[in-house]
PDB file of N, CA and C in Angstrom:
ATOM      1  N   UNK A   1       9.241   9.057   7.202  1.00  0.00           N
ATOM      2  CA  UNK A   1       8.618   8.552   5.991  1.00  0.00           C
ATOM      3  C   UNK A   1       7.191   8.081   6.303  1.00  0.00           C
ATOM      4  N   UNK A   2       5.930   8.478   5.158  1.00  0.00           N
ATOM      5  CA  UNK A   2       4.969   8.467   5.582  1.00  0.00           C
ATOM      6  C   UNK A   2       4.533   6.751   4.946  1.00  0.00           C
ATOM      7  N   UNK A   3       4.159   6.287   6.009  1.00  0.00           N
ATOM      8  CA  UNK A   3       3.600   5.051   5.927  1.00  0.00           C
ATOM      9  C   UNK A   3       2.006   4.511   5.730  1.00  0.00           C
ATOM     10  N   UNK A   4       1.607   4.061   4.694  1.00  0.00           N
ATOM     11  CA  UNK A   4       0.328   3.722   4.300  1.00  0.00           C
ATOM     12  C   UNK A   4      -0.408   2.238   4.934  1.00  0.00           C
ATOM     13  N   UNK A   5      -1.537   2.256   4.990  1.00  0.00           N
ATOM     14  CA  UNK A   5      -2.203   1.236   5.756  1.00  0.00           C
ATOM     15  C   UNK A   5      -2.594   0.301   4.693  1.00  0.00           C
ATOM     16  N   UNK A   6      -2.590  -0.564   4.385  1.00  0.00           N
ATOM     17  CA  UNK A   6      -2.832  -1.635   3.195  1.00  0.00           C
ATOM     18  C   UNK A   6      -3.445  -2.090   3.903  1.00  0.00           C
ATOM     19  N   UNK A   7      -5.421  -2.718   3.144  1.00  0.00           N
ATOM     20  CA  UNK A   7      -6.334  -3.462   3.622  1.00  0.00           C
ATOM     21  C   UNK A   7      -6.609  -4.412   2.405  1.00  0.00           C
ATOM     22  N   UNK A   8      -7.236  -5.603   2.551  1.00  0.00           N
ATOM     23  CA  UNK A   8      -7.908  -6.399   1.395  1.00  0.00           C
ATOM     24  C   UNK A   8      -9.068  -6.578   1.426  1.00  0.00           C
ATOM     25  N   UNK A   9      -9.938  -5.890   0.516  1.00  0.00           N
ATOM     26  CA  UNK A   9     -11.201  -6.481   0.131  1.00  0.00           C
ATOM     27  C   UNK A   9     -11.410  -7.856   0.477  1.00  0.00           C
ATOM     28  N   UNK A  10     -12.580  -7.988   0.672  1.00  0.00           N
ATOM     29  CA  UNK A  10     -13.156  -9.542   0.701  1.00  0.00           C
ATOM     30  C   UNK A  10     -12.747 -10.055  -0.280  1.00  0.00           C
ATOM     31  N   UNK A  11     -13.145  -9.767  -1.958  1.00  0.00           N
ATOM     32  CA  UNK A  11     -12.774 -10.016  -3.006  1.00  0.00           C
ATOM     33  C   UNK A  11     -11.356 -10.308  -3.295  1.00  0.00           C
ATOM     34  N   UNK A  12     -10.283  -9.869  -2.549  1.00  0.00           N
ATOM     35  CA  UNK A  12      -9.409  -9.751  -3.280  1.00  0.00           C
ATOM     36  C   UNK A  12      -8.539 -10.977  -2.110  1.00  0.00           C
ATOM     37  N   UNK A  13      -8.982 -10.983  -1.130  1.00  0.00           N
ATOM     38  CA  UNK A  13      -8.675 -12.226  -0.111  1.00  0.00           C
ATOM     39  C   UNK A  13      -9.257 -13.819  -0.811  1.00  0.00           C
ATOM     40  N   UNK A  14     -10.356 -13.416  -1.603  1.00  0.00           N
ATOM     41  CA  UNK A  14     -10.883 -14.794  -2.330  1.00  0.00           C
ATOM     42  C   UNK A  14      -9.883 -14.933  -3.175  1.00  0.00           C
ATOM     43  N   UNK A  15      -9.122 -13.604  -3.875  1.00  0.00           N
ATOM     44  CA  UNK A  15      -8.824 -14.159  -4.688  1.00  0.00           C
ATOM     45  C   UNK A  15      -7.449 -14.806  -4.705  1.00  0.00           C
ATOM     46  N   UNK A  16      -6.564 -14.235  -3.196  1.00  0.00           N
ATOM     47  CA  UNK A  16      -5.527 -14.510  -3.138  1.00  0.00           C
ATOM     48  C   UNK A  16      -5.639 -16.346  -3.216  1.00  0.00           C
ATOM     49  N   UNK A  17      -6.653 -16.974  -2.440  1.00  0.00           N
ATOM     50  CA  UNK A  17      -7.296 -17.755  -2.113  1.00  0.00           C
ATOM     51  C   UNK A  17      -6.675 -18.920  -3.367  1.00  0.00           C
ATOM     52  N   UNK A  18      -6.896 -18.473  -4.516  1.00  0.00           N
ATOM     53  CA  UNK A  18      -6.680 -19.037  -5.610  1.00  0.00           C
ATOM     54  C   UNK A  18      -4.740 -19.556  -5.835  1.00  0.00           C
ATOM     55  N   UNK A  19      -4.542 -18.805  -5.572  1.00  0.00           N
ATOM     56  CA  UNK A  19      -3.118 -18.791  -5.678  1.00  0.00           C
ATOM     57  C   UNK A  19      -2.084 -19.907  -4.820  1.00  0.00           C
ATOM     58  N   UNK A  20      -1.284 -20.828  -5.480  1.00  0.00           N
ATOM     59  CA  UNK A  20      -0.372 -21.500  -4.349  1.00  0.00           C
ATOM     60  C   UNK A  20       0.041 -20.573  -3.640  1.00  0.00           C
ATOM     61  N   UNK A  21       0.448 -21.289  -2.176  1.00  0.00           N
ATOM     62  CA  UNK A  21       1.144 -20.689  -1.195  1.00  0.00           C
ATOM     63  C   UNK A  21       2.104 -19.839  -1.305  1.00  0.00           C
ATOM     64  N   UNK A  22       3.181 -20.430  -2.000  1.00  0.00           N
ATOM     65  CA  UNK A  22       4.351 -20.008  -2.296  1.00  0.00           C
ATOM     66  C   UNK A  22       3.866 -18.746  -3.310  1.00  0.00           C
ATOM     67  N   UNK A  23       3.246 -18.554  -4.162  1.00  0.00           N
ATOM     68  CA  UNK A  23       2.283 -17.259  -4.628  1.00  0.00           C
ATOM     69  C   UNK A  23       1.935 -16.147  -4.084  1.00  0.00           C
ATOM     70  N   UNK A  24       1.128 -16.780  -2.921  1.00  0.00           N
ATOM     71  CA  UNK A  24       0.615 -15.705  -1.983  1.00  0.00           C
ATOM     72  C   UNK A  24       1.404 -15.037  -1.792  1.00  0.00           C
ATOM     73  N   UNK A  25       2.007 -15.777  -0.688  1.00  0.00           N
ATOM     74  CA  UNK A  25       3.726 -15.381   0.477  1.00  0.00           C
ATOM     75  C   UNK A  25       4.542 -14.074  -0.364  1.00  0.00           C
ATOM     76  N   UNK A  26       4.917 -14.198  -1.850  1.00  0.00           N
ATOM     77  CA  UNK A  26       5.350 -13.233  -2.573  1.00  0.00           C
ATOM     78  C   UNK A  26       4.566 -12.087  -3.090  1.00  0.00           C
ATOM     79  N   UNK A  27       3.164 -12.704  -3.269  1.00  0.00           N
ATOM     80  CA  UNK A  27       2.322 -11.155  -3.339  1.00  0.00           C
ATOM     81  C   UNK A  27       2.270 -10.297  -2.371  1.00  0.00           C
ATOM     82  N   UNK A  28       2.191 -10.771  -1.322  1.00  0.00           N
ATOM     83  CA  UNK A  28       2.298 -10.112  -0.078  1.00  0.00           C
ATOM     84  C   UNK A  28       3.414  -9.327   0.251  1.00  0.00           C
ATOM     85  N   UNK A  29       4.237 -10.217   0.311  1.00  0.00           N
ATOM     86  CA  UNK A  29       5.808  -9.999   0.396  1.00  0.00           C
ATOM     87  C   UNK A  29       5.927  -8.346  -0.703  1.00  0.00           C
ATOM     88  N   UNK A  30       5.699  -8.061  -2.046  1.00  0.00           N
ATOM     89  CA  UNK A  30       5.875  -7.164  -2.570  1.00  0.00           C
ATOM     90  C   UNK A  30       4.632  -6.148  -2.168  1.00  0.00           C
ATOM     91  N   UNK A  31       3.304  -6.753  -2.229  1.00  0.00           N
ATOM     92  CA  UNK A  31       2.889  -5.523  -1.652  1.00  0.00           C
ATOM     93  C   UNK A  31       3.255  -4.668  -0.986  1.00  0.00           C
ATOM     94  N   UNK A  32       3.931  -5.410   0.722  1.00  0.00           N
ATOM     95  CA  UNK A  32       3.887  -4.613   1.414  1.00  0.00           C
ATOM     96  C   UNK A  32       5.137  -3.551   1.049  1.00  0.00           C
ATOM     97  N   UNK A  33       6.132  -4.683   0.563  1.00  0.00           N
ATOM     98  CA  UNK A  33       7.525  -3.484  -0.040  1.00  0.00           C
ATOM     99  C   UNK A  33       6.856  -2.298  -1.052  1.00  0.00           C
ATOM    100  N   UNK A  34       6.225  -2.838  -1.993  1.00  0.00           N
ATOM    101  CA  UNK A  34       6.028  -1.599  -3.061  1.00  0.00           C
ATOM    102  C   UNK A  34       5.010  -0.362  -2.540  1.00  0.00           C
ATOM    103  N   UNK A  35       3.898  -0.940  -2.023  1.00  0.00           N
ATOM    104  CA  UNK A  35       2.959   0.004  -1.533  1.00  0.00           C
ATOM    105  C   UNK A  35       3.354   0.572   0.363  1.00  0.00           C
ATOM    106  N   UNK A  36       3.371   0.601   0.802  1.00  0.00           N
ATOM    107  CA  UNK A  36       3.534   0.574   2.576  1.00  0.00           C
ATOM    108  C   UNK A  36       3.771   1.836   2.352  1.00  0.00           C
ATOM    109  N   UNK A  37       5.408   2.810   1.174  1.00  0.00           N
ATOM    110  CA  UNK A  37       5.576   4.118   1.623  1.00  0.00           C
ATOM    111  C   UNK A  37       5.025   5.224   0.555  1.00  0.00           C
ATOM    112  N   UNK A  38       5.802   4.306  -0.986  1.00  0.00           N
ATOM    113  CA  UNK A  38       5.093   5.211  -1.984  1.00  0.00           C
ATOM    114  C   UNK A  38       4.212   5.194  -2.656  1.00  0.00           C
ATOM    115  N   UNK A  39       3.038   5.015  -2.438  1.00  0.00           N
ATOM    116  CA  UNK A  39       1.652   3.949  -3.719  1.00  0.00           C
ATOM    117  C   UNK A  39       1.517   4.748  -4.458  1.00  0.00           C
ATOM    118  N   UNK A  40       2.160   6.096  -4.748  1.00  0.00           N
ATOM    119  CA  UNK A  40       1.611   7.040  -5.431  1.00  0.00           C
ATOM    120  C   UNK A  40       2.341   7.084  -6.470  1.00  0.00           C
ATOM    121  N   UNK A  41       3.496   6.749  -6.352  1.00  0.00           N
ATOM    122  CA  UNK A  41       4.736   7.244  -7.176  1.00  0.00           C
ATOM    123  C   UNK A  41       4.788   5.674  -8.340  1.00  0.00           C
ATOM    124  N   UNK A  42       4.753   6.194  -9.426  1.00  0.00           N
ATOM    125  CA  UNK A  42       4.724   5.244 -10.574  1.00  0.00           C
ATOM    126  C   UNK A  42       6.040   5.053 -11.229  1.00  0.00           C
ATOM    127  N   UNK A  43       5.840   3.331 -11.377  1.00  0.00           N
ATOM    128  CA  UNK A  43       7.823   2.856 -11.553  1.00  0.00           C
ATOM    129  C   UNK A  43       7.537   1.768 -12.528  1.00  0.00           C
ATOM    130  N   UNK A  44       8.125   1.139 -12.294  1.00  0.00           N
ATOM    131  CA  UNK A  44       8.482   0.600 -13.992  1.00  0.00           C
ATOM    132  C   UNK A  44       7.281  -0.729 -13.714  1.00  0.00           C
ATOM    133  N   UNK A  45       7.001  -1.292 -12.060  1.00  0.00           N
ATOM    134  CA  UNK A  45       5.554  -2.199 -11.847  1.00  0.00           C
ATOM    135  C   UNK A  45       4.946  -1.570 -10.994  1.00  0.00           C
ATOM    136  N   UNK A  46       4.149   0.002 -11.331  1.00  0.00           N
ATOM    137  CA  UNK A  46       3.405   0.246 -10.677  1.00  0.00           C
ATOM    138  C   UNK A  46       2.712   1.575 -11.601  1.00  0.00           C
ATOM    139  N   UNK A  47       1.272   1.205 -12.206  1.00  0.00           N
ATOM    140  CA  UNK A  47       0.836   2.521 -12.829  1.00  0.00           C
ATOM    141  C   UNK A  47      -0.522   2.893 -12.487  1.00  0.00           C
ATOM    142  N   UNK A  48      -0.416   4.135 -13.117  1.00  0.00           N
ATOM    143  CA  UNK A  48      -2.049   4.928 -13.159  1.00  0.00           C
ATOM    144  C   UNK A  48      -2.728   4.112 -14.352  1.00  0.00           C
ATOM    145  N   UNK A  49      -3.951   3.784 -13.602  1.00  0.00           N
ATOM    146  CA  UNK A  49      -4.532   2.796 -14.970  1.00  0.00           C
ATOM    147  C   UNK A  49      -6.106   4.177 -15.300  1.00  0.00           C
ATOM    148  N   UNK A  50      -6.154   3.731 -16.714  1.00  0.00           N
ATOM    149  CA  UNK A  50      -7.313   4.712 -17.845  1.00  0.00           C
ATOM    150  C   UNK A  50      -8.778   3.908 -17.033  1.00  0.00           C
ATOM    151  N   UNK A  51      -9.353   4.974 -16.384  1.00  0.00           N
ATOM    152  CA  UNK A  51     -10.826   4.464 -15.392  1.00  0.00           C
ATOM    153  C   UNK A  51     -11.682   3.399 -16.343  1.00  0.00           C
ATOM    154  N   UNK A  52     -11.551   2.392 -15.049  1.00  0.00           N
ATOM    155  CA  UNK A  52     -12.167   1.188 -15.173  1.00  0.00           C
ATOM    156  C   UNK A  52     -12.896   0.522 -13.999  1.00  0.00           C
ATOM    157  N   UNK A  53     -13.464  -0.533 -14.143  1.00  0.00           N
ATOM    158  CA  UNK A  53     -14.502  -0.822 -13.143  1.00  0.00           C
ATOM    159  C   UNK A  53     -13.462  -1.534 -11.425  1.00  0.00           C
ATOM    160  N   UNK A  54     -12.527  -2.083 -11.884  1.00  0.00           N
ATOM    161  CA  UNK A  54     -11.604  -2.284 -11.244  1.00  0.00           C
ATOM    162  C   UNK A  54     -10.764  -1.609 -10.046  1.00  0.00           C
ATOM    163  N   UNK A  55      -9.539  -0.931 -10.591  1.00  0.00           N
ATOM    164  CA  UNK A  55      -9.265  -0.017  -9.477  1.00  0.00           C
ATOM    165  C   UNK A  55      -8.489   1.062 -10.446  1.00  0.00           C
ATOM    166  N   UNK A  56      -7.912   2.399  -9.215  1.00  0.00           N
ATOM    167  CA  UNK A  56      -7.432   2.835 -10.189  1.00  0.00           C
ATOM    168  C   UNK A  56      -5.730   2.606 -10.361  1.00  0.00           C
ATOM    169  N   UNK A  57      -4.964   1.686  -9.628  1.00  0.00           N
ATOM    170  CA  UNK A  57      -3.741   1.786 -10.023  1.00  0.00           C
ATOM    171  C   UNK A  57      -3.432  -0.069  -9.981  1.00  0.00           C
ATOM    172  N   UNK A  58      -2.402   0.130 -11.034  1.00  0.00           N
ATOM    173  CA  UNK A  58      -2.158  -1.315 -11.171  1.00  0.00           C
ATOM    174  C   UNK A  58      -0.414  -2.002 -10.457  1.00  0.00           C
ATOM    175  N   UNK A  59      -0.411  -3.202  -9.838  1.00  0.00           N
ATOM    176  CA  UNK A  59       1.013  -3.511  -9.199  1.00  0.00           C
ATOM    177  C   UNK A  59       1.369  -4.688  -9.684  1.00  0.00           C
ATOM    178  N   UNK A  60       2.076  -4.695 -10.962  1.00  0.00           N
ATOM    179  CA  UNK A  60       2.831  -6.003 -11.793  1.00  0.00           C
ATOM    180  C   UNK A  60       4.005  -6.564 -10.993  1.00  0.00           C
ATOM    181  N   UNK A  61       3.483  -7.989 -10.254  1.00  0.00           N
ATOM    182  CA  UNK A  61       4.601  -8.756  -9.587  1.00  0.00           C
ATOM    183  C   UNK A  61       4.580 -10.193 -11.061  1.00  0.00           C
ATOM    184  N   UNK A  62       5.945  -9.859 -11.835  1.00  0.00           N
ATOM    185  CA  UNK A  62       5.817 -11.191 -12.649  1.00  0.00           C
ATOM    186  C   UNK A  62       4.274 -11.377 -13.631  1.00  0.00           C
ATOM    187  N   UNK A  63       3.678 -12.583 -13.112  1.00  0.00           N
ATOM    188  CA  UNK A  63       2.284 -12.563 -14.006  1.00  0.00           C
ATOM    189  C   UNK A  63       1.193 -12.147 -13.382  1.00  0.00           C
ATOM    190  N   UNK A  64       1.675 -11.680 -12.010  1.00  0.00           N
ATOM    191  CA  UNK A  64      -0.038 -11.377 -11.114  1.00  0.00           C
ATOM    192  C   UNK A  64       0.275  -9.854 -11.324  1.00  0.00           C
ATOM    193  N   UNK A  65      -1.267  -9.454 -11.130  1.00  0.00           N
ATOM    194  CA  UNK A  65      -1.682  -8.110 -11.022  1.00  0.00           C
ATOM    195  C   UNK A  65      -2.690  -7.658  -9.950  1.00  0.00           C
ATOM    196  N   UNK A  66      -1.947  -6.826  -9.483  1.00  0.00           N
ATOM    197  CA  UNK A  66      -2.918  -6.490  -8.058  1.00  0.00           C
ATOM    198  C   UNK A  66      -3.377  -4.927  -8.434  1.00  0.00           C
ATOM    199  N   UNK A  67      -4.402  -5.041  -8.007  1.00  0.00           N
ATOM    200  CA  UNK A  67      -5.305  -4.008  -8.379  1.00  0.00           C
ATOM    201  C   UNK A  67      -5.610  -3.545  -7.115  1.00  0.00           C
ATOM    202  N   UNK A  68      -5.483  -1.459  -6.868  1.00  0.00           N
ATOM    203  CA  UNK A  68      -5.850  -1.011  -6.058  1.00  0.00           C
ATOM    204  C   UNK A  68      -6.117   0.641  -6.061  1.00  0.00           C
ATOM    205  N   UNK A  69      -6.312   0.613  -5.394  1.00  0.00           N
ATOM    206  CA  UNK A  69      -7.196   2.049  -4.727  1.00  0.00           C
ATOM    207  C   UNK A  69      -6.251   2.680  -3.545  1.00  0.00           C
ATOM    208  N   UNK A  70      -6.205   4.043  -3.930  1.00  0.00           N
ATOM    209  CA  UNK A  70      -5.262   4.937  -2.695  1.00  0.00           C
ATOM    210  C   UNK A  70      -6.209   6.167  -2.475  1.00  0.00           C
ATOM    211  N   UNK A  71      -6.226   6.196  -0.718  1.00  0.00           N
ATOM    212  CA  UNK A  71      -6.750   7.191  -0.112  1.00  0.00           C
ATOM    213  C   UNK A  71      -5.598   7.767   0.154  1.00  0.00           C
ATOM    214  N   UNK A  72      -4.986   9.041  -0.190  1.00  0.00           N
ATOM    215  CA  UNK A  72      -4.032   9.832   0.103  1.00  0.00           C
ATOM    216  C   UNK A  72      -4.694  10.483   1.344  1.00  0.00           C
ATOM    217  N   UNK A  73      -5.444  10.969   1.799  1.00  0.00           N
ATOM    218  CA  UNK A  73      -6.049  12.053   3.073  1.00  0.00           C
ATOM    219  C   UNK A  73      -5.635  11.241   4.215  1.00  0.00           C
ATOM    220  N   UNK A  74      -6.019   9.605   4.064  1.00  0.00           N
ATOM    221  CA  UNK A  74      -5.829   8.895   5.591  1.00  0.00           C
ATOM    222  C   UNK A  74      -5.327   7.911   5.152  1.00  0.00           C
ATOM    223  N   UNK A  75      -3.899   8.448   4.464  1.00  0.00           N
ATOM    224  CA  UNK A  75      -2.708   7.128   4.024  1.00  0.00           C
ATOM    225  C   UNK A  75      -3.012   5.811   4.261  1.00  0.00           C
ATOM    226  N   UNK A  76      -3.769   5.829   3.047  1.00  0.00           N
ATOM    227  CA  UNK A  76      -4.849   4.013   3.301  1.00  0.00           C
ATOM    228  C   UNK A  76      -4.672   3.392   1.814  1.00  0.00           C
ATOM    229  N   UNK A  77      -3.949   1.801   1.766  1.00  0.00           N
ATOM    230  CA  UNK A  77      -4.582   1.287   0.299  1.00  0.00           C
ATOM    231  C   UNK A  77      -5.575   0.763   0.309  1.00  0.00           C
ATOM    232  N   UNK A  78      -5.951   0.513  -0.709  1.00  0.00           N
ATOM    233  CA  UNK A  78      -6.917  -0.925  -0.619  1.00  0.00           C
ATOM    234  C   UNK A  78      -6.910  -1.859  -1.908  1.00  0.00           C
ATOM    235  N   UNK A  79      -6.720  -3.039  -1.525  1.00  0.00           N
ATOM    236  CA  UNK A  79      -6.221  -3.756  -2.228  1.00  0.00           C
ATOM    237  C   UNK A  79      -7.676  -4.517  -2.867  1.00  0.00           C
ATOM    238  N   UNK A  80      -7.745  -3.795  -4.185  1.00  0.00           N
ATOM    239  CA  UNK A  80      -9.630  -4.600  -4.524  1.00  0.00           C
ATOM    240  C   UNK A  80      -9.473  -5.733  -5.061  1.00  0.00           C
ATOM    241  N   UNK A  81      -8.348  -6.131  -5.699  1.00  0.00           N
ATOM    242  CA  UNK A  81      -8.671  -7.391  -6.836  1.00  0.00           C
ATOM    243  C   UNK A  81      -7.021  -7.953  -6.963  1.00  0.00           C
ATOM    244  N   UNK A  82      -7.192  -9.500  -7.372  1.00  0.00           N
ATOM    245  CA  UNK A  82      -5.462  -9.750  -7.598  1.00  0.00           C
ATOM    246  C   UNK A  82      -5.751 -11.172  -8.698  1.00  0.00           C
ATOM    247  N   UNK A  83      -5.328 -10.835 -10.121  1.00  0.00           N
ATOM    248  CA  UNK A  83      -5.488 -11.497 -11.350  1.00  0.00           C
ATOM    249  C   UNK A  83      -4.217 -12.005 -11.395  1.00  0.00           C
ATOM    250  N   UNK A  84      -3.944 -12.656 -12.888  1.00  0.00           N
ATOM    251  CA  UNK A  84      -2.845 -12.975 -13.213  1.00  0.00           C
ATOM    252  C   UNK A  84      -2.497 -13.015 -15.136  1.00  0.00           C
ATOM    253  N   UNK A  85      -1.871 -12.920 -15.515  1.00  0.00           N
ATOM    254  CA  UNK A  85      -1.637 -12.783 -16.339  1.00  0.00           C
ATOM    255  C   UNK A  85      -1.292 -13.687 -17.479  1.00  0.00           C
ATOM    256  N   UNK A  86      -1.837 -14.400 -18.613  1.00  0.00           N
ATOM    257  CA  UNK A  86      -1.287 -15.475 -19.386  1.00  0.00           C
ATOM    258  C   UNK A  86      -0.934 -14.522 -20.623  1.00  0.00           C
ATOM    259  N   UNK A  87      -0.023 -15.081 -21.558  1.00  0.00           N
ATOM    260  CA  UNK A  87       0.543 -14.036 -22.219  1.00  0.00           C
ATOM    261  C   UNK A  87      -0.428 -12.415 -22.075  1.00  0.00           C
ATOM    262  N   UNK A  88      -1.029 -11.812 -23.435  1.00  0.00           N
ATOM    263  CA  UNK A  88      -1.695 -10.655 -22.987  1.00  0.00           C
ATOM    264  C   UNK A  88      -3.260 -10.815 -22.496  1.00  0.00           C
ATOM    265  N   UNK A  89      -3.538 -12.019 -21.604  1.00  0.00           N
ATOM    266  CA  UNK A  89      -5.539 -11.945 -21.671  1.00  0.00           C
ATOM    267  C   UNK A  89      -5.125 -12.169 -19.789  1.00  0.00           C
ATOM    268  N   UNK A  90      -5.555 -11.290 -19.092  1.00  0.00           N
ATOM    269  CA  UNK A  90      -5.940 -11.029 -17.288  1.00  0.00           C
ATOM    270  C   UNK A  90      -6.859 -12.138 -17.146  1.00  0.00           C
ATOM    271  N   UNK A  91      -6.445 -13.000 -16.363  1.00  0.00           N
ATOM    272  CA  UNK A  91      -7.599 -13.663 -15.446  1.00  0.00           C
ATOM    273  C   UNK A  91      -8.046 -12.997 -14.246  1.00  0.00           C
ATOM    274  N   UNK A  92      -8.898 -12.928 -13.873  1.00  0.00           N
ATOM    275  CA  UNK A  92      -9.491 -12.612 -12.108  1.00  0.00           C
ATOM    276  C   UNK A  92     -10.814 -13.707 -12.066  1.00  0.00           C
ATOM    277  N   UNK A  93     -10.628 -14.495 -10.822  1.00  0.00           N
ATOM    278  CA  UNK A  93     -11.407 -15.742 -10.502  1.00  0.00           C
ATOM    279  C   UNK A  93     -11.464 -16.559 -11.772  1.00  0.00           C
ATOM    280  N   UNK A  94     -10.451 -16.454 -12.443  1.00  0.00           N
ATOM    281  CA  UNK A  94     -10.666 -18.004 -13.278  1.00  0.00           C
ATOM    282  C   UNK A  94     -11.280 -17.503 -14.491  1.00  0.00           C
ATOM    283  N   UNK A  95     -11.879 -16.363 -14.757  1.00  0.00           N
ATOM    284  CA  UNK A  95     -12.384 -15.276 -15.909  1.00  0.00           C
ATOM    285  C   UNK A  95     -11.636 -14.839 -16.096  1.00  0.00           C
ATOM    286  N   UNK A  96     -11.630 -14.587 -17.916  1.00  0.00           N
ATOM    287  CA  UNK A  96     -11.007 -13.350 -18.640  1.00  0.00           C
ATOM    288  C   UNK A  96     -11.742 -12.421 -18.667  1.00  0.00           C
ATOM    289  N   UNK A  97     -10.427 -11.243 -18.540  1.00  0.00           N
ATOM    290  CA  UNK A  97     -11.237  -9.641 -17.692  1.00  0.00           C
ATOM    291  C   UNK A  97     -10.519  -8.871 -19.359  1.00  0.00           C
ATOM    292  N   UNK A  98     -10.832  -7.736 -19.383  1.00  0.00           N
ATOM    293  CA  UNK A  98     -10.718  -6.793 -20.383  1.00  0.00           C
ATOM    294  C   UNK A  98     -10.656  -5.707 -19.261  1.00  0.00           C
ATOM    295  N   UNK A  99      -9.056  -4.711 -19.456  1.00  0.00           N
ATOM    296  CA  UNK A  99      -9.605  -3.662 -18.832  1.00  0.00           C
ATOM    297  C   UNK A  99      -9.791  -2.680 -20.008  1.00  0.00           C
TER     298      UNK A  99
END
């Protein structure tokens, strides 16, 4: 099974930054489960998002949203951005985002 390299933006390390501990620990925790074999394959928290300045695929843990980018050639993610969700309006750094 082909295994992918997950990296974090600067940005997206600030933003974990934001998050309690106990937050983090589980974003992480699912990243590495959801993305590590299939980042490609879209499931009921994981989609192709309509091009935006952001990234192009989205990973719904609960109210956070992690935003990322897949190099399929050199099985690489990259993890650009990680928001959260209040009913339907995205925060990222404490801003409401519109995708």
């Amino acid at each position: 099974m082909v295994m992918f390299r997950i990296e974090f933006t600067p940005e997206a390390i600030e933003d974990m930054r934001l998050f309690r501990k106990t937050d983090r620990k589980r974003i992480i925790n699912e990243i590495e489960k959801q993305l590590k074999h299939q980042p490609i394959e879209e499931t009921r928290n994981r989609k192709r998002l309509r091009p935006n300045e952001l990234a192009e695929w989205e990973l719904r843990i609960d109210k956070f949203r992690v935003f990322y980018d897949i190099d399929e050639t050199v099985e690489f993610v990259k993890i650009e951005t990680v928001g959260f969700k209040r009913g339907s309006i995205l925060y990222i750094r404490g801003k409401e985002y519109k995708l």
